[in-house]
C-alpha atoms as a PDB file:
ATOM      1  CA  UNK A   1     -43.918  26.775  12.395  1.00  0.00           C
ATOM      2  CA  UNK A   2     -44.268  28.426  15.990  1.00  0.00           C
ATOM      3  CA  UNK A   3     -47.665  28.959  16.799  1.00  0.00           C
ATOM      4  CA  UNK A   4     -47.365  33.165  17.037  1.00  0.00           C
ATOM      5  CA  UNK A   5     -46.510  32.230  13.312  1.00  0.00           C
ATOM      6  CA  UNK A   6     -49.004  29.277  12.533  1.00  0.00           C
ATOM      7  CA  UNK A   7     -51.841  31.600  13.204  1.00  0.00           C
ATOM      8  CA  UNK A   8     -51.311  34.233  10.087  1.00  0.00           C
ATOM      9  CA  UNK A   9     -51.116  31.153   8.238  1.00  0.00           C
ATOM     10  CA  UNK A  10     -54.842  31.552   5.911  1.00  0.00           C
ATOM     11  CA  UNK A  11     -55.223  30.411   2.174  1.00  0.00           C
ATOM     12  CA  UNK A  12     -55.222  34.070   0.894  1.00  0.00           C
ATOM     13  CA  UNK A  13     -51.603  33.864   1.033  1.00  0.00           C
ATOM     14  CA  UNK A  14     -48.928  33.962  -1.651  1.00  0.00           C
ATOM     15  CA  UNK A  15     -46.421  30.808  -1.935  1.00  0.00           C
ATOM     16  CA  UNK A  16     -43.529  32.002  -3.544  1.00  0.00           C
ATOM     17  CA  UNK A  17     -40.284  30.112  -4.668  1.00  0.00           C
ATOM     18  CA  UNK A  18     -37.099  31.344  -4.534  1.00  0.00           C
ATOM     19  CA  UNK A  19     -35.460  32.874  -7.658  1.00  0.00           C
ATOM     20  CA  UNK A  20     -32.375  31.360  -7.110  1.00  0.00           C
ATOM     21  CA  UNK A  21     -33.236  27.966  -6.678  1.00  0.00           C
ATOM     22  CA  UNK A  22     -33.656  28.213 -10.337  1.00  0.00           C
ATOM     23  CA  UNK A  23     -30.505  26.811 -11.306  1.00  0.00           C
ATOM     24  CA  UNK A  24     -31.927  23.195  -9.673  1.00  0.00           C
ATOM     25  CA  UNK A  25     -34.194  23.231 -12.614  1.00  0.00           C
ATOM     26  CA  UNK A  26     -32.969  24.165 -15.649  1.00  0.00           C
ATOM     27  CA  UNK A  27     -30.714  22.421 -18.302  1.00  0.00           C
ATOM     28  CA  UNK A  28     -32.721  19.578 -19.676  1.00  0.00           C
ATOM     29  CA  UNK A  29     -36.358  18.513 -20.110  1.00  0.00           C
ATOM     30  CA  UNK A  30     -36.105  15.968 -17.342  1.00  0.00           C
ATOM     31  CA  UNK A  31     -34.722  18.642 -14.977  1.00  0.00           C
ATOM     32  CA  UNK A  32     -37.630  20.957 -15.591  1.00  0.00           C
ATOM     33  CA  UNK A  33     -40.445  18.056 -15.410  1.00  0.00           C
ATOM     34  CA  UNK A  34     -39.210  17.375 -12.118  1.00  0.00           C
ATOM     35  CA  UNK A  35     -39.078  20.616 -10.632  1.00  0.00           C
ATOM     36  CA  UNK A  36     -43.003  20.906 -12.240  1.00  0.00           C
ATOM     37  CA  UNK A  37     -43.635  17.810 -10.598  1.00  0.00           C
ATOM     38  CA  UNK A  38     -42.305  18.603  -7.445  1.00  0.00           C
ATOM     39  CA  UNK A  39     -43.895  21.464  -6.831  1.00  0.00           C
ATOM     40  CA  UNK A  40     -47.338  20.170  -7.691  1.00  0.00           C
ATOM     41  CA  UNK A  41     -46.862  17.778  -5.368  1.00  0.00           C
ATOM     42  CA  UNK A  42     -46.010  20.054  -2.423  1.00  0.00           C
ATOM     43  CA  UNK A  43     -49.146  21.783  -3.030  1.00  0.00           C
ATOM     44  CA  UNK A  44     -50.698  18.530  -2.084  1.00  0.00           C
ATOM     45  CA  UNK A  45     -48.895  16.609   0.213  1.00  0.00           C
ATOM     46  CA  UNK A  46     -47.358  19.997   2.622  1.00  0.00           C
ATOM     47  CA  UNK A  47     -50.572  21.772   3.206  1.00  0.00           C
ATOM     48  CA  UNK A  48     -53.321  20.053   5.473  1.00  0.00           C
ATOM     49  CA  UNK A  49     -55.962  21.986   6.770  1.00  0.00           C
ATOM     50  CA  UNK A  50     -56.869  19.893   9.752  1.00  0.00           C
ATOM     51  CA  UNK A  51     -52.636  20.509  10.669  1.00  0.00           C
ATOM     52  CA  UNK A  52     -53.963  24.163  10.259  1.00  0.00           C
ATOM     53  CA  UNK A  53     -51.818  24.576   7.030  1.00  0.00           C
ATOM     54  CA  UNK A  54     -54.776  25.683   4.435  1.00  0.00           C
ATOM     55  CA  UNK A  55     -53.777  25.495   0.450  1.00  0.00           C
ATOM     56  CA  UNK A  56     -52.974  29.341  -0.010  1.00  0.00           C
ATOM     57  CA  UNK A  57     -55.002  30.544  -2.885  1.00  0.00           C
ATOM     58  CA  UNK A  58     -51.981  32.128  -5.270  1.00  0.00           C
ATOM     59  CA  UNK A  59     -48.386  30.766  -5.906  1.00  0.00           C
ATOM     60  CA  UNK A  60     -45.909  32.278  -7.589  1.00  0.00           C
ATOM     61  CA  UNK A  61     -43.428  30.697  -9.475  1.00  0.00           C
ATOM     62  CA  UNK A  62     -39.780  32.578  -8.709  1.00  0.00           C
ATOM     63  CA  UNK A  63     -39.632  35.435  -7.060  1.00  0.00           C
ATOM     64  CA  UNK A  64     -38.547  38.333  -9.204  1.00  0.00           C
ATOM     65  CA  UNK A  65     -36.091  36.486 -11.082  1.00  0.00           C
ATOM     66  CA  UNK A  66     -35.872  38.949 -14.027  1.00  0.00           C
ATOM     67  CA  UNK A  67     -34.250  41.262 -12.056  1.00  0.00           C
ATOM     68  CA  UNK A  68     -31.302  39.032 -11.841  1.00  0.00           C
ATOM     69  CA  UNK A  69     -31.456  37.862 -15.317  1.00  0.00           C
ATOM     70  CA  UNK A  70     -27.185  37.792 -16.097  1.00  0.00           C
ATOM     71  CA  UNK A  71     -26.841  35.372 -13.066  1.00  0.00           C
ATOM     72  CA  UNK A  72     -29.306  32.889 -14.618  1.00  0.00           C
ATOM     73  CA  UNK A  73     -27.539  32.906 -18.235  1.00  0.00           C
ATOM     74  CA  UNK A  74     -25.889  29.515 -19.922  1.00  0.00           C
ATOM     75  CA  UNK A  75     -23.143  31.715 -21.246  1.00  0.00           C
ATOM     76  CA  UNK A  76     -21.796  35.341 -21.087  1.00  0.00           C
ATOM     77  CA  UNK A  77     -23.055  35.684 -24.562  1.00  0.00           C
ATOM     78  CA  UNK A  78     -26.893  34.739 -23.605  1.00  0.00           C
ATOM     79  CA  UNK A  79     -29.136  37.718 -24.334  1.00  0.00           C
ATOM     80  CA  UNK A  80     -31.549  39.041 -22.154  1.00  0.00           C
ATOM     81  CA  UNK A  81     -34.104  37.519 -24.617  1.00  0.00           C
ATOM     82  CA  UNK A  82     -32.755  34.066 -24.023  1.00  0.00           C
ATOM     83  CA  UNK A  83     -32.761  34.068 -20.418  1.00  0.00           C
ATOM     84  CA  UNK A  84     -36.643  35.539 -20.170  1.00  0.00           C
ATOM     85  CA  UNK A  85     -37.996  33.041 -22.694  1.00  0.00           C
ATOM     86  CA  UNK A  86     -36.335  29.832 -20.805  1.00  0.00           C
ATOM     87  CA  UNK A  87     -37.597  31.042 -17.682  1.00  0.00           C
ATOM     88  CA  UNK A  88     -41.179  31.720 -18.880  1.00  0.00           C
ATOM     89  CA  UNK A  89     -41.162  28.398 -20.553  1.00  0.00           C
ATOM     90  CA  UNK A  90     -39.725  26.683 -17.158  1.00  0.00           C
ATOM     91  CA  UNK A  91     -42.279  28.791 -15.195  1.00  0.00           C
ATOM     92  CA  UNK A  92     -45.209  28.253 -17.266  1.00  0.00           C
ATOM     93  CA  UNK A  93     -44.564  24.243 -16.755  1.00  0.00           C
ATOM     94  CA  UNK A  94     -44.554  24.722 -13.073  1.00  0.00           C
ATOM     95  CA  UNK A  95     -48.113  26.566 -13.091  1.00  0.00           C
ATOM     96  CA  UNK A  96     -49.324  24.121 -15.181  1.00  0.00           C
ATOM     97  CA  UNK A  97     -48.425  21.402 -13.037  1.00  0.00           C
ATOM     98  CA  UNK A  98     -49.404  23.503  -9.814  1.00  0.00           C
ATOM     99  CA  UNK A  99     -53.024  24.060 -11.150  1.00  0.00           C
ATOM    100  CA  UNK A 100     -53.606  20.529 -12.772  1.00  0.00           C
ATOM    101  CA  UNK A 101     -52.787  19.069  -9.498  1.00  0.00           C
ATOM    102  CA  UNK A 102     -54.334  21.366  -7.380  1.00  0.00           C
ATOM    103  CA  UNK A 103     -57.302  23.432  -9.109  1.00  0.00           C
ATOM    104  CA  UNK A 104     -58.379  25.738  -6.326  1.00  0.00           C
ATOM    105  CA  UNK A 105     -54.715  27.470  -6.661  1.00  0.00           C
ATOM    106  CA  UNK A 106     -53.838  30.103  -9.055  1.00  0.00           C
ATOM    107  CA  UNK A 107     -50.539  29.841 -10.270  1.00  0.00           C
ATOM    108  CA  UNK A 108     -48.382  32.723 -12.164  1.00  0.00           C
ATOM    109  CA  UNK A 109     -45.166  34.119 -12.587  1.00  0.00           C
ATOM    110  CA  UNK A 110     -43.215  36.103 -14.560  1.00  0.00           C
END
């Protein structure tokens, strides 16, 4: 990070993944505990306050992924339904295993 960069760096920022990077994480139980995993562990090993990288306070889990809900379907047939429910549940793990691993950040999604 430049340092004209590094300096609106504070923990009242948001961390937010990227919606299609969703497809790295999906399709089987071990898939999805190790996308949780991972990103409780960036929480903790990325961010170092004496590097001047503070924990941000909020994380979000995909960004707006809903919106693109057809591109993250098994099938043509999925339903909407379908989709939303295996991303919550993949979403939810990843906030759980944000905020076990790191209390002091709130983690949500859609």
């Amino acid at each position: 990070c430049d340092p004209l960069r590094k300096r609106m760096i504070t923990s009242e920022r948001v961390v937010v993944d990227i919606a299609s990077r969703l497809d790295l994480v999906q399709g089987s139980n071990a898939k999805i505990n190790a996308g949780a995993n991972f990103a409780a562990d960036f929480f903790r090993y990325f961010f170092d306050e004496k590097r001047g990288y503070p924990k941000p306070r909020y994380a979000e889990c995909f960004n707006e992924p809903m919106v693109k809900w057809k591109s993250f379907r098994n099938s043509n047939a999925e339903s909407e339904e379908s989709v939303v429910k295996r991303i919550g549940n993949i979403c939810g793990r990843m906030c759980t295993a944000i905020t076990r691993a790191n209390p002091e950040v709130m983690a949500g999604g859609p």
